[in-house]
N, C-alpha and C. Protein backbone atom coordinates (compact mmCIF):
# COMPACT_ATOMS: atom_id res chain seq x y z
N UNK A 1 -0.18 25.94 -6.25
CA UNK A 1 0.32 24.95 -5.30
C UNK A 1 1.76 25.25 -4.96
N UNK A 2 2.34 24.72 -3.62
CA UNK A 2 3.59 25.32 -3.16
C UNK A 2 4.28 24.05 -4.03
N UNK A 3 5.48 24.67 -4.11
CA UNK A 3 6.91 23.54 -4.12
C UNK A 3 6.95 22.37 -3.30
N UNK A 4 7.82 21.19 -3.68
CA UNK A 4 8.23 20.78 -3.08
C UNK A 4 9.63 21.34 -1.95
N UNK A 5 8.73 20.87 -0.37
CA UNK A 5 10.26 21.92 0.50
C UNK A 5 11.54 21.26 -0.08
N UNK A 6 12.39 22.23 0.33
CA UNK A 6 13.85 21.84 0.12
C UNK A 6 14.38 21.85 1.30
N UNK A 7 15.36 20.72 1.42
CA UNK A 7 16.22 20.79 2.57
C UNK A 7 16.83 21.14 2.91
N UNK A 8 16.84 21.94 4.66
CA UNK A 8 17.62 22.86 5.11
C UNK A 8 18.90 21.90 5.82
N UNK A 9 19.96 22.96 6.40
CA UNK A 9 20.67 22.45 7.10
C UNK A 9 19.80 21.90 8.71
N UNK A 10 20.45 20.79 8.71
CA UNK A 10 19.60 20.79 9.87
C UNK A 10 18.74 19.52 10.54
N UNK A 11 18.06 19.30 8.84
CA UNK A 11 16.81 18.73 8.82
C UNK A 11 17.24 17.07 9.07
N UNK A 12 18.36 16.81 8.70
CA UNK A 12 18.82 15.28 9.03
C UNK A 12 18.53 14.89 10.90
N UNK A 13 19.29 15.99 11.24
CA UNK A 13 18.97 15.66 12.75
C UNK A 13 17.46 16.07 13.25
N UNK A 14 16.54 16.63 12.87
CA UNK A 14 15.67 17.17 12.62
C UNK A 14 14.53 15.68 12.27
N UNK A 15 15.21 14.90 11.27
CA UNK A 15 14.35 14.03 10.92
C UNK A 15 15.00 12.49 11.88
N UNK A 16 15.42 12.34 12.96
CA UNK A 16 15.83 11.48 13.39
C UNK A 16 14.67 11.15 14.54
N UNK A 17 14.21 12.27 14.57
CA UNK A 17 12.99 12.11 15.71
C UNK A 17 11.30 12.58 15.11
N UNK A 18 11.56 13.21 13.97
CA UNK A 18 10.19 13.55 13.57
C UNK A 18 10.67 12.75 12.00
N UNK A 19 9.40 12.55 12.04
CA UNK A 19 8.82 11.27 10.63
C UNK A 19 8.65 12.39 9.30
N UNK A 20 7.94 13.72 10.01
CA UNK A 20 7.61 14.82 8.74
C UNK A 20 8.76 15.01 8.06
N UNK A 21 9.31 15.55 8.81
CA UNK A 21 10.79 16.06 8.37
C UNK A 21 11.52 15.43 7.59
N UNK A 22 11.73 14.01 7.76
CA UNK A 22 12.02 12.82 7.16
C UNK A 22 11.61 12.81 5.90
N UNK A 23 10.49 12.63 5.70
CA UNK A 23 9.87 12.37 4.63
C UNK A 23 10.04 13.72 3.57
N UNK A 24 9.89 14.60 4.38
CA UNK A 24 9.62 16.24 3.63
C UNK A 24 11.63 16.54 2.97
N UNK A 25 12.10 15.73 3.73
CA UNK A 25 13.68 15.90 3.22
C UNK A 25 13.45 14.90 2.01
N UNK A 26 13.45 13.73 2.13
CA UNK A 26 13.34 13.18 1.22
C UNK A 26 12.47 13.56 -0.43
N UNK A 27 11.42 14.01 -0.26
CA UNK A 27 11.16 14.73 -1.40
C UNK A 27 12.30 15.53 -1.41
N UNK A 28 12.37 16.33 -1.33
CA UNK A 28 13.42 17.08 -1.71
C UNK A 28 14.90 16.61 -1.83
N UNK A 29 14.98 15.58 -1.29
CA UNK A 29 16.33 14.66 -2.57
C UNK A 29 15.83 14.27 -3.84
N UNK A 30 14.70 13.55 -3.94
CA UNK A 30 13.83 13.45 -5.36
C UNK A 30 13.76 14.08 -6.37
N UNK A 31 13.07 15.33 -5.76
CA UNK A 31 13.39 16.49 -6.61
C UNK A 31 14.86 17.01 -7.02
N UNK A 32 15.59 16.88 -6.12
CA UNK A 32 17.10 17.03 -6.67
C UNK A 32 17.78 16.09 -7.89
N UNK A 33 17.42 14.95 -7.61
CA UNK A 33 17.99 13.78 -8.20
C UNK A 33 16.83 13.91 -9.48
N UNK A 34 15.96 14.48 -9.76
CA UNK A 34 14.87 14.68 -11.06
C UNK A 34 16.19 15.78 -12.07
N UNK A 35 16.05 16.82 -11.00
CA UNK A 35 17.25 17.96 -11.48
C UNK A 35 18.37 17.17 -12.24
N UNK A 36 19.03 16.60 -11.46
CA UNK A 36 20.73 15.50 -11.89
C UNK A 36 19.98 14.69 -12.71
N UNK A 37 19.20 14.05 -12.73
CA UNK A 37 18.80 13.43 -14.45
C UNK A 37 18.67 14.41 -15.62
N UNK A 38 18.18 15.36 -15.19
CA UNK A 38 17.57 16.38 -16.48
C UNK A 38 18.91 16.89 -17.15
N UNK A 39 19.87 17.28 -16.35
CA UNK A 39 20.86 17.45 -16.23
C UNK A 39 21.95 17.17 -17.02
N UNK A 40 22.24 15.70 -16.72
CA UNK A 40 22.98 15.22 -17.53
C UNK A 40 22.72 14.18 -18.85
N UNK A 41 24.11 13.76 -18.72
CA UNK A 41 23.82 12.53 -20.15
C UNK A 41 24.41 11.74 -19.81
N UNK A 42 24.57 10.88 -20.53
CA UNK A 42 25.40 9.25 -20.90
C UNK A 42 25.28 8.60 -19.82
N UNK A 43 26.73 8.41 -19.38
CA UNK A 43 26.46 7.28 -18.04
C UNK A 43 25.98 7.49 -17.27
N UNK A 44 26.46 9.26 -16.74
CA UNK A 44 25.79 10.23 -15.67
C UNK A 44 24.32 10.23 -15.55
N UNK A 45 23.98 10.31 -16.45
CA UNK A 45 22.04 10.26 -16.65
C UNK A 45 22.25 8.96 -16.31
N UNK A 46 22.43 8.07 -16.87
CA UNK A 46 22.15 6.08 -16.50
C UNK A 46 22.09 6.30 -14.71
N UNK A 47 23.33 6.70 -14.05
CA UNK A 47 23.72 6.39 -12.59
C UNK A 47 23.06 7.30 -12.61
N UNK A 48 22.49 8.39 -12.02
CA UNK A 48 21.59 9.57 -11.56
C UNK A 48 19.97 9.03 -11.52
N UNK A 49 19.51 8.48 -13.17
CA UNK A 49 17.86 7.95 -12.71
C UNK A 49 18.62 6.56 -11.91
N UNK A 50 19.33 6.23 -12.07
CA UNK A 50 19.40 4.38 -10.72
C UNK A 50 19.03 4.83 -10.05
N UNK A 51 19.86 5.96 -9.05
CA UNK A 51 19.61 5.99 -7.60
C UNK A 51 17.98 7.12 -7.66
N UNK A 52 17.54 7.62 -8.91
CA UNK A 52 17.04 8.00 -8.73
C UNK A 52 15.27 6.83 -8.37
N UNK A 53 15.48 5.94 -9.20
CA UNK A 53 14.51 4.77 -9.17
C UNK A 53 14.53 4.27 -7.25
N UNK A 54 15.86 3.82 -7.12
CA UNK A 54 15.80 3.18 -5.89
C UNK A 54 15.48 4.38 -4.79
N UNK A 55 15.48 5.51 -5.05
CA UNK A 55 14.96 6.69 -3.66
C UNK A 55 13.52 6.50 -3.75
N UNK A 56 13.00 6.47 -5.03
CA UNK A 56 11.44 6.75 -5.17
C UNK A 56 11.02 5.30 -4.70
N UNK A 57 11.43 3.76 -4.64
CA UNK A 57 11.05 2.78 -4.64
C UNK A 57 11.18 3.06 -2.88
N UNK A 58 12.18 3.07 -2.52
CA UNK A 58 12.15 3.27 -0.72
C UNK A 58 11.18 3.80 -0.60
N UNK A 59 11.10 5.72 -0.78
CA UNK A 59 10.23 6.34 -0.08
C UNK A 59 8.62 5.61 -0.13
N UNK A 60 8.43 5.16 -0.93
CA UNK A 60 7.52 4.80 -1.45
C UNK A 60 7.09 3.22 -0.64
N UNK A 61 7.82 2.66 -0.20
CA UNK A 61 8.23 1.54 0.30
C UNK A 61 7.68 2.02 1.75
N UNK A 62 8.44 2.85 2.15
CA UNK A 62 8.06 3.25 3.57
C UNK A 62 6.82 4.56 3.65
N UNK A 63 6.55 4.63 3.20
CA UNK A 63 4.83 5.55 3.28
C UNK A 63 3.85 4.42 3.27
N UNK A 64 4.24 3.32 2.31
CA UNK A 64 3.38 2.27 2.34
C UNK A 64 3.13 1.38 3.91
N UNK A 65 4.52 0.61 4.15
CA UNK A 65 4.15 0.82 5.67
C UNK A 65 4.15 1.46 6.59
N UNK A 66 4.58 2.86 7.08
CA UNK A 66 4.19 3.58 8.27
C UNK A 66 3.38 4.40 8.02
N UNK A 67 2.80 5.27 6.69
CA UNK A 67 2.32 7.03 7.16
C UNK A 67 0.75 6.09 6.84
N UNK A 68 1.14 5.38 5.28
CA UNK A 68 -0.57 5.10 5.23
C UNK A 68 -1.66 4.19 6.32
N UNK A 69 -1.03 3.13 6.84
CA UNK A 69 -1.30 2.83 7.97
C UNK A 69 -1.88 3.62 9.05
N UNK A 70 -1.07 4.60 9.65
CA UNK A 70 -1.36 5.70 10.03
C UNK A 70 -2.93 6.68 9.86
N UNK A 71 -2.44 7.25 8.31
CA UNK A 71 -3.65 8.10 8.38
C UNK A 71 -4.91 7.08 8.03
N UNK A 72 -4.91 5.68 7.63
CA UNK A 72 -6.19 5.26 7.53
C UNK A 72 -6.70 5.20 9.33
N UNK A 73 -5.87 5.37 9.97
CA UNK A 73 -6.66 4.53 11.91
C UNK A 73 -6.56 5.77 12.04
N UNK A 74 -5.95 7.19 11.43
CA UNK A 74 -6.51 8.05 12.74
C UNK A 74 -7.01 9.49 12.02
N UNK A 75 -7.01 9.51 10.36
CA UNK A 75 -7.77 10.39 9.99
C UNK A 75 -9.08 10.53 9.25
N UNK A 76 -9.76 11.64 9.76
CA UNK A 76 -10.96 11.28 9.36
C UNK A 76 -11.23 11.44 7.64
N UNK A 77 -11.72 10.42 7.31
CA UNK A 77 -11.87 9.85 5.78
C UNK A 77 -10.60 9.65 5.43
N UNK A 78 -9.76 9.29 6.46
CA UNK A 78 -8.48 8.37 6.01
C UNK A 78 -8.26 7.28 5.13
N UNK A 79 -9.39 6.50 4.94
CA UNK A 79 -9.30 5.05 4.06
C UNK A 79 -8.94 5.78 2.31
N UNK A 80 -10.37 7.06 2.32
CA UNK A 80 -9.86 7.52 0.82
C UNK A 80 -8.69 8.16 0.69
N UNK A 81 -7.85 9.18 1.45
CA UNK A 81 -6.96 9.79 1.82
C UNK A 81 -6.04 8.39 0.71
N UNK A 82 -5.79 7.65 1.92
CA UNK A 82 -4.93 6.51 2.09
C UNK A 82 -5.05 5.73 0.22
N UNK A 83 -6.45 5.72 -0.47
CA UNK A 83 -6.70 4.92 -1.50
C UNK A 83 -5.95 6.00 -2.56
N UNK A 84 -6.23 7.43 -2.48
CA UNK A 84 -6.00 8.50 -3.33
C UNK A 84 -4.42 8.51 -3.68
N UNK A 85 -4.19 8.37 -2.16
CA UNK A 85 -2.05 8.05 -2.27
C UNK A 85 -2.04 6.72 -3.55
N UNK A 86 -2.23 6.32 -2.71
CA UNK A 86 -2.07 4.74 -3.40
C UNK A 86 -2.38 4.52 -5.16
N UNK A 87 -3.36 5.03 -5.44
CA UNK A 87 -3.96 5.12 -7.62
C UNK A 87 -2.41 6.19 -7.69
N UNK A 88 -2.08 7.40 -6.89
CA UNK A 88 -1.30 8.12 -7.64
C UNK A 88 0.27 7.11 -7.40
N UNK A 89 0.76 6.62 -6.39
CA UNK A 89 1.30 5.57 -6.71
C UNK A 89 1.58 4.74 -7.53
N UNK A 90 0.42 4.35 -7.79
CA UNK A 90 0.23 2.81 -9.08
C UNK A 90 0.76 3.78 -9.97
N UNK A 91 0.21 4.58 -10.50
CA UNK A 91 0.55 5.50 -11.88
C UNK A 91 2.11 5.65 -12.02
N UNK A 92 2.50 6.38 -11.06
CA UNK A 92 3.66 6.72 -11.01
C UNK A 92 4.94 5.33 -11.10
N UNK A 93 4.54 4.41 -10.43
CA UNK A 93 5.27 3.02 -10.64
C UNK A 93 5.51 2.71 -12.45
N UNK A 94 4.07 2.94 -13.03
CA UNK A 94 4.00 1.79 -14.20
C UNK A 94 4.86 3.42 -15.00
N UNK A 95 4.63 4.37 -14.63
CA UNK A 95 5.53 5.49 -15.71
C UNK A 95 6.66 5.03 -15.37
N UNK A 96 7.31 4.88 -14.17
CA UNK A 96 8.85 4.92 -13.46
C UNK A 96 9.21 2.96 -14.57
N UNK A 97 8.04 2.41 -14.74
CA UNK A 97 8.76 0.80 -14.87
C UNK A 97 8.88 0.93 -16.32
N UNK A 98 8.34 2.05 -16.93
CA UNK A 98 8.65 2.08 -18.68
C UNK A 98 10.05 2.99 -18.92
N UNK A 99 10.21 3.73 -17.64
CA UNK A 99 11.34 4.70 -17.84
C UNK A 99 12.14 3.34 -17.43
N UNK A 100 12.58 2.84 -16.39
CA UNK A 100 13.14 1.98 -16.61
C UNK A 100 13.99 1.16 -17.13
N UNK A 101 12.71 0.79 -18.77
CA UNK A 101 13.29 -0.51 -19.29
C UNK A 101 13.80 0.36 -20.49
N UNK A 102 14.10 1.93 -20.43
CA UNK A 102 14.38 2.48 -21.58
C UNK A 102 15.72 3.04 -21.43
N UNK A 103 16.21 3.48 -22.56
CA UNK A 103 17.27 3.72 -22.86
C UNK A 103 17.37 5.14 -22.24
N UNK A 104 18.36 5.29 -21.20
CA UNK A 104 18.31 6.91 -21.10
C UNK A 104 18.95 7.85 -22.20
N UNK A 105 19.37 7.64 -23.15
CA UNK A 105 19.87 8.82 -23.72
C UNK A 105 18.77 8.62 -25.19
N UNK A 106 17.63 8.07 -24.93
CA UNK A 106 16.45 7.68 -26.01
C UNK A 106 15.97 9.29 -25.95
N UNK A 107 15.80 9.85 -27.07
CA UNK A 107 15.05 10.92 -26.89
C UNK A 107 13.54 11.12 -26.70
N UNK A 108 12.81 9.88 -26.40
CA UNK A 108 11.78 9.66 -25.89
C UNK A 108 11.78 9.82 -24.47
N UNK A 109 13.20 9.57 -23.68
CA UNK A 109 13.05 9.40 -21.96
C UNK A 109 12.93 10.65 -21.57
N UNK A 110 13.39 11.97 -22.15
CA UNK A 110 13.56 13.02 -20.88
C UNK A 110 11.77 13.88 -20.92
N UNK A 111 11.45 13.63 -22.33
CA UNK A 111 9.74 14.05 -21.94
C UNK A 111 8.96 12.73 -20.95
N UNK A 112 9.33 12.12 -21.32
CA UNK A 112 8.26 10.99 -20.56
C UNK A 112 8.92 11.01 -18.50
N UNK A 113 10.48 11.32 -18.54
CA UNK A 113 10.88 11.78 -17.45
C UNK A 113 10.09 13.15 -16.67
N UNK A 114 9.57 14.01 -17.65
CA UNK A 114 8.79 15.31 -17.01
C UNK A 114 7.70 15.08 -16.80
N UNK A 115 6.94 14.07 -17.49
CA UNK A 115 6.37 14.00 -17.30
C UNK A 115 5.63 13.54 -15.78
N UNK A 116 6.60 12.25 -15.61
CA UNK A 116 6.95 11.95 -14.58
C UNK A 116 7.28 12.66 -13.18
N UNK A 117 8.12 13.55 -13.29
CA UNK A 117 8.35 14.58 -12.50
C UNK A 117 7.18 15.32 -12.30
N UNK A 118 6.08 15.72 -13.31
CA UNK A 118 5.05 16.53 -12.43
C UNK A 118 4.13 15.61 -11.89
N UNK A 119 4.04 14.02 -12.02
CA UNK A 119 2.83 13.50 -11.15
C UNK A 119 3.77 13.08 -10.09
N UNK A 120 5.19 12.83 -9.66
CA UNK A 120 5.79 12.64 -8.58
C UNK A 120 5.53 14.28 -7.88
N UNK A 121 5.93 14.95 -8.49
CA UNK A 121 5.71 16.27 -7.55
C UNK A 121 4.02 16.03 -6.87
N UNK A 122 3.28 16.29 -7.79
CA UNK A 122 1.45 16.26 -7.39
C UNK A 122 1.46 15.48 -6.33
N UNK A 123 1.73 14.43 -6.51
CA UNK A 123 2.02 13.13 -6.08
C UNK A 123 2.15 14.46 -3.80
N UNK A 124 3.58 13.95 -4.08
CA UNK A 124 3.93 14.80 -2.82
C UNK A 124 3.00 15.88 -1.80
N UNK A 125 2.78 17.07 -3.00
CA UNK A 125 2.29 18.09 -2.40
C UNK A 125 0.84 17.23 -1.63
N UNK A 126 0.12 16.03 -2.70
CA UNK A 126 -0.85 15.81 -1.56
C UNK A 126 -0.33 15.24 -0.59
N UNK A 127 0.36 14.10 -0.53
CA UNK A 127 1.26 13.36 0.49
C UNK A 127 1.42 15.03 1.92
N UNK A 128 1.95 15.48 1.54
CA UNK A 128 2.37 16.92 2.38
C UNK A 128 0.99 17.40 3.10
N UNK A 129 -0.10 17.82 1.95
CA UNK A 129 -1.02 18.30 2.37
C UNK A 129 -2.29 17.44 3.42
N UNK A 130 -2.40 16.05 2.66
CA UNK A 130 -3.88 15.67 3.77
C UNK A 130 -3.02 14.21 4.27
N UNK A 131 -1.80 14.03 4.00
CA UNK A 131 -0.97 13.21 5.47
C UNK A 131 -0.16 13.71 6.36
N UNK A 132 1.18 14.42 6.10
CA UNK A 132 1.53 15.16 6.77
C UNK A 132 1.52 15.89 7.78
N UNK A 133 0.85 16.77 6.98
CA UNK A 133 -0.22 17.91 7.89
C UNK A 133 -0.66 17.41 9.43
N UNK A 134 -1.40 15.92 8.77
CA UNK A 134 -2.12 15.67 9.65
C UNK A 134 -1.26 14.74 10.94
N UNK A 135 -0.19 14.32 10.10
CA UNK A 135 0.58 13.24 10.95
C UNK A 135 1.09 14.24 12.11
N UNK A 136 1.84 15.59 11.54
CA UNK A 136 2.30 16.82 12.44
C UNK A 136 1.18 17.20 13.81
N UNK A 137 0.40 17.13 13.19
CA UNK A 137 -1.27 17.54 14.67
C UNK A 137 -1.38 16.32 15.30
N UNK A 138 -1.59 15.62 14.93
CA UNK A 138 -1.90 14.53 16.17
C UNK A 138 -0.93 13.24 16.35
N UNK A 139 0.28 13.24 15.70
CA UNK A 139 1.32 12.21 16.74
C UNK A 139 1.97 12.71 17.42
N UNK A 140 2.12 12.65 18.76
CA UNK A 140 3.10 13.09 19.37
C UNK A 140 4.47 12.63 19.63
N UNK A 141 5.13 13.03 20.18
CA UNK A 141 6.71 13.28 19.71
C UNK A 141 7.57 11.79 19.63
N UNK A 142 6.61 11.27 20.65
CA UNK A 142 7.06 9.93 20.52
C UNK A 142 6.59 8.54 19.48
N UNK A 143 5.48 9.16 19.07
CA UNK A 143 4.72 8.44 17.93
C UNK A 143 5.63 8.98 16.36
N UNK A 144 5.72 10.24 16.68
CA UNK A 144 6.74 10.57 15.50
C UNK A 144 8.57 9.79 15.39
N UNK A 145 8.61 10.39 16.37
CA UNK A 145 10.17 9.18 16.55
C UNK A 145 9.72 7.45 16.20
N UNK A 146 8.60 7.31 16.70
CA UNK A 146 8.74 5.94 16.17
C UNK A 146 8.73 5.53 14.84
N UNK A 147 7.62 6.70 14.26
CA UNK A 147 7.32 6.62 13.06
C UNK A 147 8.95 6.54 12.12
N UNK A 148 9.46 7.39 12.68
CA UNK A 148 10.67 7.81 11.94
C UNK A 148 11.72 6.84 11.87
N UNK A 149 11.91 5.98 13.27
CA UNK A 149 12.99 5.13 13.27
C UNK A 149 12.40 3.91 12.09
N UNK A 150 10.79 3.77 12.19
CA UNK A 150 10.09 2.28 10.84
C UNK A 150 10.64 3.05 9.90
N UNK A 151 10.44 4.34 9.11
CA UNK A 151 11.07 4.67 7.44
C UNK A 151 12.08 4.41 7.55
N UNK A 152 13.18 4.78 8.16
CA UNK A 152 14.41 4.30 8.07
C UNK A 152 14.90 2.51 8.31
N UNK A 153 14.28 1.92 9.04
CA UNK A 153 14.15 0.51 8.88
C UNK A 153 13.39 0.47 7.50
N UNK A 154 12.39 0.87 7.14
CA UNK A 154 11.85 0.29 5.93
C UNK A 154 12.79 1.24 4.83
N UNK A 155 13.91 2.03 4.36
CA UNK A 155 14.81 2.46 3.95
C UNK A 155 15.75 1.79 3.92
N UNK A 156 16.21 0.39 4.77
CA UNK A 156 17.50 -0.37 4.74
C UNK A 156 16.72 -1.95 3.60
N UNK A 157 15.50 -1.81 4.15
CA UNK A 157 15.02 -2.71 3.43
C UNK A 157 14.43 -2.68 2.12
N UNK A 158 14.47 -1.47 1.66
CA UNK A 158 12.98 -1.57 0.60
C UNK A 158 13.75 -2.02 -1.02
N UNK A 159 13.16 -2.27 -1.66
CA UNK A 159 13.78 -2.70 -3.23
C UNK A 159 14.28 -1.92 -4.32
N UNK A 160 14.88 -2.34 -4.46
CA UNK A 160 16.00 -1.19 -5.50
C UNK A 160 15.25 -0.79 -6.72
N UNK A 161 14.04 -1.85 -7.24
CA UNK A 161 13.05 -0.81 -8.38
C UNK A 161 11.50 -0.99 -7.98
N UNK A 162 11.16 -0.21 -8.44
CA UNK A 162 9.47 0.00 -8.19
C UNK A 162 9.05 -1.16 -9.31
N UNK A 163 7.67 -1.76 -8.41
CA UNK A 163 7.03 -2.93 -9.20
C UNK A 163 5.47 -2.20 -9.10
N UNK A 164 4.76 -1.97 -10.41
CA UNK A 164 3.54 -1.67 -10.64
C UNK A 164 2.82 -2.46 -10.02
N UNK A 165 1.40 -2.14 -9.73
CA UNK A 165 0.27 -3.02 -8.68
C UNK A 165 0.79 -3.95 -7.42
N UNK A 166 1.87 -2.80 -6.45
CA UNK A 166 2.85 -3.36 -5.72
C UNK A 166 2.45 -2.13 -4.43
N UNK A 167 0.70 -1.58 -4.05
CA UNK A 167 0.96 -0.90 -3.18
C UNK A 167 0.01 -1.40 -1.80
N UNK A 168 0.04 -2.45 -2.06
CA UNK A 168 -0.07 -3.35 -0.50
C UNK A 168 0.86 -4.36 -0.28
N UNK A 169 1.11 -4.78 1.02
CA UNK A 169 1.63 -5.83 1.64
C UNK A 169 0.78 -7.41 1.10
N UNK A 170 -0.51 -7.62 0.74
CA UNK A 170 -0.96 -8.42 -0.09
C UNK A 170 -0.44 -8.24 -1.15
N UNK A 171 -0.21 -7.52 -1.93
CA UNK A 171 0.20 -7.65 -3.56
C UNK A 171 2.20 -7.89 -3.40
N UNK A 172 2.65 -7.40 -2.29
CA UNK A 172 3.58 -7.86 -2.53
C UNK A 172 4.13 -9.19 -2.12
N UNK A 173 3.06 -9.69 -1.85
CA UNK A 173 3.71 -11.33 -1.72
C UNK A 173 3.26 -11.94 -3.01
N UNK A 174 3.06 -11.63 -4.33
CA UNK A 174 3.06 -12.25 -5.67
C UNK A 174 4.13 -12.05 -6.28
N UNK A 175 5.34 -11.35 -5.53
CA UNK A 175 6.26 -10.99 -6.40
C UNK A 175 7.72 -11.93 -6.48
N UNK A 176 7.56 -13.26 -5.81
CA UNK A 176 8.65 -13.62 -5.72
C UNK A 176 9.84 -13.36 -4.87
N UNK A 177 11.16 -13.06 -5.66
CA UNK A 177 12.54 -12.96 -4.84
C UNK A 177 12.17 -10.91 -4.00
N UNK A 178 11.09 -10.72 -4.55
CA UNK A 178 10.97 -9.25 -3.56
C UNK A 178 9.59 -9.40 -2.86
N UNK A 179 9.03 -10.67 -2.62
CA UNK A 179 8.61 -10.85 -1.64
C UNK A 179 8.96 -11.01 -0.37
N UNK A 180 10.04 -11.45 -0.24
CA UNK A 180 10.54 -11.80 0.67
C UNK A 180 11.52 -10.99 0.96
N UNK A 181 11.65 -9.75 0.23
CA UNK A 181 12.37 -8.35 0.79
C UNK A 181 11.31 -7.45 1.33
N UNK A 182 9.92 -7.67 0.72
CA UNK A 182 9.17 -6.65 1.29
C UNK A 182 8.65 -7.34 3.05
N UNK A 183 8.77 -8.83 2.55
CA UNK A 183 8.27 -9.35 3.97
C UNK A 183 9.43 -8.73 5.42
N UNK A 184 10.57 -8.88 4.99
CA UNK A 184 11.53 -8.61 5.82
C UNK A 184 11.55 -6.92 6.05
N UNK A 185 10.91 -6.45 4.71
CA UNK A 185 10.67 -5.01 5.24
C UNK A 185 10.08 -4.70 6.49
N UNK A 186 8.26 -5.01 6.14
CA UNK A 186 7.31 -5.45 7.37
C UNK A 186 7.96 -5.42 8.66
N UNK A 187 8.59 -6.62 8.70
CA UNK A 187 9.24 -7.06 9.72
C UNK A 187 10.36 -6.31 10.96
N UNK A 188 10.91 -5.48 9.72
CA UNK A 188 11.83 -4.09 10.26
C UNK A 188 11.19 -3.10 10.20
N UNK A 189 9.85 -2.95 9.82
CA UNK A 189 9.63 -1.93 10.29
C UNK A 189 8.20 -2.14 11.66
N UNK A 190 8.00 -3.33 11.61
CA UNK A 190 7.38 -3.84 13.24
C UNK A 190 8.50 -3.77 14.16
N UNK A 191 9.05 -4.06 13.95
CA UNK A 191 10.41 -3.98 15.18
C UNK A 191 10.91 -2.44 15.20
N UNK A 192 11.26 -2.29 14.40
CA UNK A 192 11.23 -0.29 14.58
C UNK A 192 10.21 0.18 15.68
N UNK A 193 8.79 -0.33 15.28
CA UNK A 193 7.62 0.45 15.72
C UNK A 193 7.19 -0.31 17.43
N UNK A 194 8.39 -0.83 17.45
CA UNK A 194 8.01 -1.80 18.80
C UNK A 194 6.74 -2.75 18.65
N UNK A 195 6.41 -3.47 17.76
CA UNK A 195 5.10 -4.59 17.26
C UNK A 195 5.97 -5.94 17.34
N UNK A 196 6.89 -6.15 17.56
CA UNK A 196 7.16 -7.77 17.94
C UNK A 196 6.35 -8.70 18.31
């Protein structure tokens, strides 16, 4: 299986109008910010997995409402596509919510961190392979720009930690004070997508 891409120069303006690009940069901050945890220690490790929690909770935030949406209406056997994202999701949440509540300099966190790191990678390469792919062939340029301006609306909105059994818009209205961040997500990212 390939790598996760890495980001070129470029790709920021690159991803202002295409959604792939966007997203395909973003792994590849993930993967960077996996690196800067492994990396360091003490506080540095503490601040490095934060922002590393809140990138994976966005991206994750916004695949949920724009790409999966997406490939369930326009690819074929999209619903499983769309369900397959989603179990590797759940998984990845309830690993990310035990890393979490743990101590980073626990010598239990940096295996259970790799571990982590290879189902976020897996994770991706399918994301890349049977959404992506597919989002690249059949949206056109303006369906991609739109797409792109909702992640970034759903990027101003999404929640600073990942909540396990949190990968629909139904499940996230059980959650309380981030219900009503994910609702306002929705909301910015209908208005992104021109759905008012």
């Amino acid at each position: 299986m390939s790598e996760l891409h890495t980001p070129h120069a470029g790709d920021d303006h690159a991803s202002d109008a295409d959604v792939v690009a966007l997203l395909i940069r973003q792994h590849g901050d993930i993967r960077n910010l996996f690196d800067e945890v492994e990396a360091s220690t003490g506080a540095e490790r503490r601040d490095a997995f934060r922002r590393l929690v809140r990138l994976l909770a966005v991206h994750e935030t916004a695949e949920e409402e724009v790409v999966h949406p997406f490939a369930r209406r326009s690819l074929a056997g999209g619903e499983q596509v769309v369900k397959d994202r989603l179990a590797e999701e759940k998984a990845a949440k309830e690993t990310l919510s035990a890393l979490d509540d743990a101590d980073t300099d626990d010598p239990k966190f940096l295996p259970q961190l790799l571990a982590l790191r290879r189902d976020v990678q897996e994770h991706a390469r399918a994301e890349e392979r049977y959404e992506f792919s597919h989002i690249r062939r059949s949206a056109d340029a303006a369906k991609s720009a739109s797409m792109a301006r909702a992640v970034k609306a759903a990027e101003a909105m999404a929640p600073t930690r990942p909540h396990p059994g949190v990968e629909s818009g139904a499940a996230n209205m059980a959650l309380g004070p981030v219900a009503a961040l994910m609702d306002r997500t929705k909301d910015a990212v209908r208005r992104a997508m021109g759905k008012d």
